[in-house]
Protein backbone atom coordinates (compact mmCIF):
# COMPACT_ATOMS: atom_id res chain seq x y z
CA UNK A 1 16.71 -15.00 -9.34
CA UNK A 2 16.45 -14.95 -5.48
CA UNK A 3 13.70 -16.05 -4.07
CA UNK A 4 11.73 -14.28 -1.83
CA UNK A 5 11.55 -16.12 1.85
CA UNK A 6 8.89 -15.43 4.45
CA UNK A 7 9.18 -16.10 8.13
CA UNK A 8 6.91 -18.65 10.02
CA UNK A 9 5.37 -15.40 11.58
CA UNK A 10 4.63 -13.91 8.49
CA UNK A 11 3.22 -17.05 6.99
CA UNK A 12 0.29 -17.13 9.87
CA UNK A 13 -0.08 -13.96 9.30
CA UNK A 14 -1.12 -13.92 5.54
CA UNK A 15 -3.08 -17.34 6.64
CA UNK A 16 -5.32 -15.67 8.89
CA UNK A 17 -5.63 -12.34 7.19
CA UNK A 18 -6.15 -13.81 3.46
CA UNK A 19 -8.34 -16.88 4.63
CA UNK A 20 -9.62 -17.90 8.04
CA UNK A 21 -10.51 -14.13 8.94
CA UNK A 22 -11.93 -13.68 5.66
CA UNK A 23 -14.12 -16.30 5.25
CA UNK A 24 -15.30 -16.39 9.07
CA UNK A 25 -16.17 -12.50 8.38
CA UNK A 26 -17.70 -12.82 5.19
CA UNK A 27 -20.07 -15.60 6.18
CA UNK A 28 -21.16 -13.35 9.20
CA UNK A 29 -21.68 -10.45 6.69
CA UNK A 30 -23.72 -12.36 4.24
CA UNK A 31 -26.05 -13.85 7.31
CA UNK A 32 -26.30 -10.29 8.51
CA UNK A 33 -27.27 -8.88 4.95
CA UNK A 34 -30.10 -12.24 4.37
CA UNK A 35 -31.24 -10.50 7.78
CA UNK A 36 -31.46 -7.18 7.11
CA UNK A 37 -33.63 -8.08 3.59
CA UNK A 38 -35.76 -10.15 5.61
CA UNK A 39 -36.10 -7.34 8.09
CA UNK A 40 -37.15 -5.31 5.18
CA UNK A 41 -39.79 -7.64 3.49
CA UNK A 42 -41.40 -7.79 6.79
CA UNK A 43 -41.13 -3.81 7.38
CA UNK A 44 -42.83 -4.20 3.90
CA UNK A 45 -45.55 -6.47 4.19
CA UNK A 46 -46.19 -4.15 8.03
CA UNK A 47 -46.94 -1.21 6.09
CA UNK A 48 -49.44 -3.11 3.67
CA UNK A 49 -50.92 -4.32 6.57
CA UNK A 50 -50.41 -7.85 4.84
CA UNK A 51 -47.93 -9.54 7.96
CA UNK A 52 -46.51 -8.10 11.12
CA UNK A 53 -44.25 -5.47 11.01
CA UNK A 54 -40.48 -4.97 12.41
CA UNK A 55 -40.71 -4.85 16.56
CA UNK A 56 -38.64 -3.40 19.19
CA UNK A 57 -36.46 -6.86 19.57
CA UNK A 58 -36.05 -7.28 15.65
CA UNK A 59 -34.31 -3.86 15.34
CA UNK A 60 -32.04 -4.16 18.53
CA UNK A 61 -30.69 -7.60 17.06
CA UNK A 62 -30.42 -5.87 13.75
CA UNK A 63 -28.32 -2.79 15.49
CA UNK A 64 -26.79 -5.56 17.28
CA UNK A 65 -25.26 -7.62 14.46
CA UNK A 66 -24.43 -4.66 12.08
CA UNK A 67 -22.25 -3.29 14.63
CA UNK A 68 -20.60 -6.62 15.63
CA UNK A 69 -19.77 -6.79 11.91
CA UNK A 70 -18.24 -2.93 12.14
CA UNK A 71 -16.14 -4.09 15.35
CA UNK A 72 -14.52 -6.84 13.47
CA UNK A 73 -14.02 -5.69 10.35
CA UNK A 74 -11.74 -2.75 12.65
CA UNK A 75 -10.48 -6.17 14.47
CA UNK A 76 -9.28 -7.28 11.12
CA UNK A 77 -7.72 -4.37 10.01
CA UNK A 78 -6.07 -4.09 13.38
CA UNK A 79 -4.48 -7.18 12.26
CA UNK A 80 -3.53 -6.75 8.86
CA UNK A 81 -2.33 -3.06 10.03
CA UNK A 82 0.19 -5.17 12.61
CA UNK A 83 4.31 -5.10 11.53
CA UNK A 84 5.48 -7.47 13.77
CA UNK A 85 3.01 -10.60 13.97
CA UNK A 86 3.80 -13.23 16.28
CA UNK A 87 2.91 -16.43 16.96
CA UNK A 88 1.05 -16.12 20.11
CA UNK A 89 -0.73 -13.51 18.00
CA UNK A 90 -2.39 -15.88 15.69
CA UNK A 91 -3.58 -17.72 18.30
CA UNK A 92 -4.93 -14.75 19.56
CA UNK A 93 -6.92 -14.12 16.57
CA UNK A 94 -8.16 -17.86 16.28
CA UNK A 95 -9.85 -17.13 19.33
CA UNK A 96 -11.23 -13.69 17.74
CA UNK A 97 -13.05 -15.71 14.81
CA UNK A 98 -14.51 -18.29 17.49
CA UNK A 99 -15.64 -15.31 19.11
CA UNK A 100 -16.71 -13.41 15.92
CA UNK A 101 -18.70 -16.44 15.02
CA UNK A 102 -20.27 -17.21 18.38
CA UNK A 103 -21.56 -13.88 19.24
CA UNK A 104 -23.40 -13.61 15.44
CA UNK A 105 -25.17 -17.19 16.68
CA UNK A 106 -25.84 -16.02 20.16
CA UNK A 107 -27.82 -13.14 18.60
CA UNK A 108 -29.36 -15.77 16.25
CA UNK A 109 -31.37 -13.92 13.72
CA UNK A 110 -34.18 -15.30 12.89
CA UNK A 111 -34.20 -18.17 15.34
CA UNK A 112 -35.38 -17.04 19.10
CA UNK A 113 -36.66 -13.90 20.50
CA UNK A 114 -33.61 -12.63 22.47
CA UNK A 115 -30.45 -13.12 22.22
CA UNK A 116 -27.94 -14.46 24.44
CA UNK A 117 -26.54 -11.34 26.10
CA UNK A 118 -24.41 -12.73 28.78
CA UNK A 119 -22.85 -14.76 26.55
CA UNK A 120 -21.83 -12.27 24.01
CA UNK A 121 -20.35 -9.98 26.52
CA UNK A 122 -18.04 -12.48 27.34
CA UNK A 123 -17.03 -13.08 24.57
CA UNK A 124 -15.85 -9.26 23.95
CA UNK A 125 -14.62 -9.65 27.44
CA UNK A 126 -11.71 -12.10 25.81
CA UNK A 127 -11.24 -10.25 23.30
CA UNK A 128 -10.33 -7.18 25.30
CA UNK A 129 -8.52 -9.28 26.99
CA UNK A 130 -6.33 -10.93 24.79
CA UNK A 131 -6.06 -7.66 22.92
CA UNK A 132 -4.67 -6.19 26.03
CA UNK A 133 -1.90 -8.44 25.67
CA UNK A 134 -1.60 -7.84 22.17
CA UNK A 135 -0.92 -4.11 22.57
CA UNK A 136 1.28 -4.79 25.39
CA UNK A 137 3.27 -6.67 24.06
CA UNK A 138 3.45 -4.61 20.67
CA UNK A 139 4.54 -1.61 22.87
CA UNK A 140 7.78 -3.44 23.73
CA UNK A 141 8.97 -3.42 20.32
CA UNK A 142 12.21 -1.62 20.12
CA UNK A 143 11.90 0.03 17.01
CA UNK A 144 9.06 2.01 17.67
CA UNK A 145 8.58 5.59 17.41
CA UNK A 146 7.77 8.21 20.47
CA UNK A 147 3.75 8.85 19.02
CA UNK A 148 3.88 4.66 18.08
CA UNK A 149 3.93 4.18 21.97
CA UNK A 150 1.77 7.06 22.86
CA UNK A 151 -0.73 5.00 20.23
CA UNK A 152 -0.46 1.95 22.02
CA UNK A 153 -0.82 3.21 24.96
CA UNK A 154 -4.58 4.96 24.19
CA UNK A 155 -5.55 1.46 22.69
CA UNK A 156 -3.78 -0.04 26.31
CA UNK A 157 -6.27 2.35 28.00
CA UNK A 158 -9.47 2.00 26.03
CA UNK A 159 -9.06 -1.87 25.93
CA UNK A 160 -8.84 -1.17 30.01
CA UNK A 161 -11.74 0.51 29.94
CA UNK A 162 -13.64 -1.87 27.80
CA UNK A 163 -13.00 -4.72 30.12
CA UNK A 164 -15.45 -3.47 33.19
CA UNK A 165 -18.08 -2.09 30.41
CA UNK A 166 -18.95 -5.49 29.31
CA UNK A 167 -18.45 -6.72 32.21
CA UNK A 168 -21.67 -4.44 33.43
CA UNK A 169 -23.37 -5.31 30.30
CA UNK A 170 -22.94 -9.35 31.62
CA UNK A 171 -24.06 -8.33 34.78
CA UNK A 172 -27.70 -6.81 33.81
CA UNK A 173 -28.25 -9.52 31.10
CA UNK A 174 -29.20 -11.40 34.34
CA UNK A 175 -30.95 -8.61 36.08
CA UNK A 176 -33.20 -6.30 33.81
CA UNK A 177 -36.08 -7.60 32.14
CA UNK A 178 -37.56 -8.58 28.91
CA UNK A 179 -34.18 -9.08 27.18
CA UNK A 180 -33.90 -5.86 24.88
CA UNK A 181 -33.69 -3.42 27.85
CA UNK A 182 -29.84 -5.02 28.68
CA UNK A 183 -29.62 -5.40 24.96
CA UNK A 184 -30.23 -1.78 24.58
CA UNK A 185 -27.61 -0.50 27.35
CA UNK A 186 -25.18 -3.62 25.92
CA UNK A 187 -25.70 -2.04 22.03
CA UNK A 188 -25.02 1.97 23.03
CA UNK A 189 -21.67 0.47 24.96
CA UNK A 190 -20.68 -1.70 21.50
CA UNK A 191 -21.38 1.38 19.43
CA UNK A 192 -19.11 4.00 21.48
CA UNK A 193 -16.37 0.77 21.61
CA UNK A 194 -16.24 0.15 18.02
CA UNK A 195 -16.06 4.11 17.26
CA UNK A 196 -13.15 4.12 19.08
CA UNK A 197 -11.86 1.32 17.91
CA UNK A 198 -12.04 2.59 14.47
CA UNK A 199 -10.37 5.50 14.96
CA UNK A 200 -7.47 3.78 17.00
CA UNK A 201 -7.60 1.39 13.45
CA UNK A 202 -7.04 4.15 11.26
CA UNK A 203 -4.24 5.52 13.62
CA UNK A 204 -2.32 2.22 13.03
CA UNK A 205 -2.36 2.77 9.97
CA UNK A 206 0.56 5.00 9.75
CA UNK A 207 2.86 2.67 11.04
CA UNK A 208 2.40 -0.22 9.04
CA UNK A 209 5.19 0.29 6.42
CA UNK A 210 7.53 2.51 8.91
């Protein structure tokens, strides 16, 4: 019986997608869910008048971290979804987890008031980034289809068009005060990104066992 051999490429990738993307994800989903109960008990106890209820700043960091979960769970399936993983790739998505994790401490539930806005956009600012030359490089792949290329080449522009977003979003962390007024502007422009990003996602899709 032959047995089945798997290239160093696709060794990294089951590596990251079965483990290290997994487990940096799932603890970032659990810490989001403690937060949302405690969010709850406290939107609780505000309506029996018995503690103080859910303010402005709790509900943008809880907006804040269920969408950051949504962005990388599409960041993950991006990945899984890729044919030809390389190894500059899962470097690439090392850095994604770093960033995955950082940004979920930066907004620090529980901990501080605010949340550390500059910060997290750049961290999305590498990721679009590095994702840009991700989806680059993907495009070169010779054995792509006509609507493959067109695919990569909406992601090439919305990842374009990302960059300078967040960019903006670092920028007014620093000018626009109390914190949850940037927050606010940085949340709508993490919303409209991960919708898109989901949709690109589930385009990928198609081509995964072409």
């Amino acid at each position: 019986m032959d047995r089945v051999r798997y290239s160093d490429e696709e060794i990294l990738k089951q590596l990251m997608t079965g483990l290290i993307y997994p487990a940096v994800l799932g603890t970032v989903i659990y810490g989001t869910l403690d937060y949302v109960l405690g969010a709850a008990r406290m939107l609780r106890d505000g309506l029996h008048g018995s503690a103080s209820s859910l303010d402005v700043g709790m509900i943008v960091k809880l907006f804040s971290l269920a969408v950051t979960v949504a962005f990388y769970c599409c960041s993950y399936m991006y990945t899984l979804f890729t044919r030809h993983y390389r190894r500059k790739f899962f470097l690439y998505d090392i850095i994604f987890t770093l960033a995955l994790y950082t940004t979920y401490v930066a907004i620090a539930p529980g901990r501080k008031p605010g949340i550390s806005l500059g910060l997290i956009s750049i961290c999305f600012i590498v990721f679009f980034v590095l994702y840009l030359l991700w989806d680059m490089e993907e495009r070169k792949n010779p054995d792509n289809v006509n609507i493959e290329n067109q695919l990569y080449g909406n992601v090439i522009k919305w990842e374009a068009a990302s960059i300078p977003a967040f960019c903006v979003t670092a920028l007014l962390s620093f000018i626009l005060r109390p914190w949850y007024v940037p927050a606010v502007s940085f949340l709508i422009v993490l919303m409209i990104t991960t919708a898109r990003f989901a949709k690109l996602t589930w385009a990928k899709r198609l081509y995964w066992y072409k």
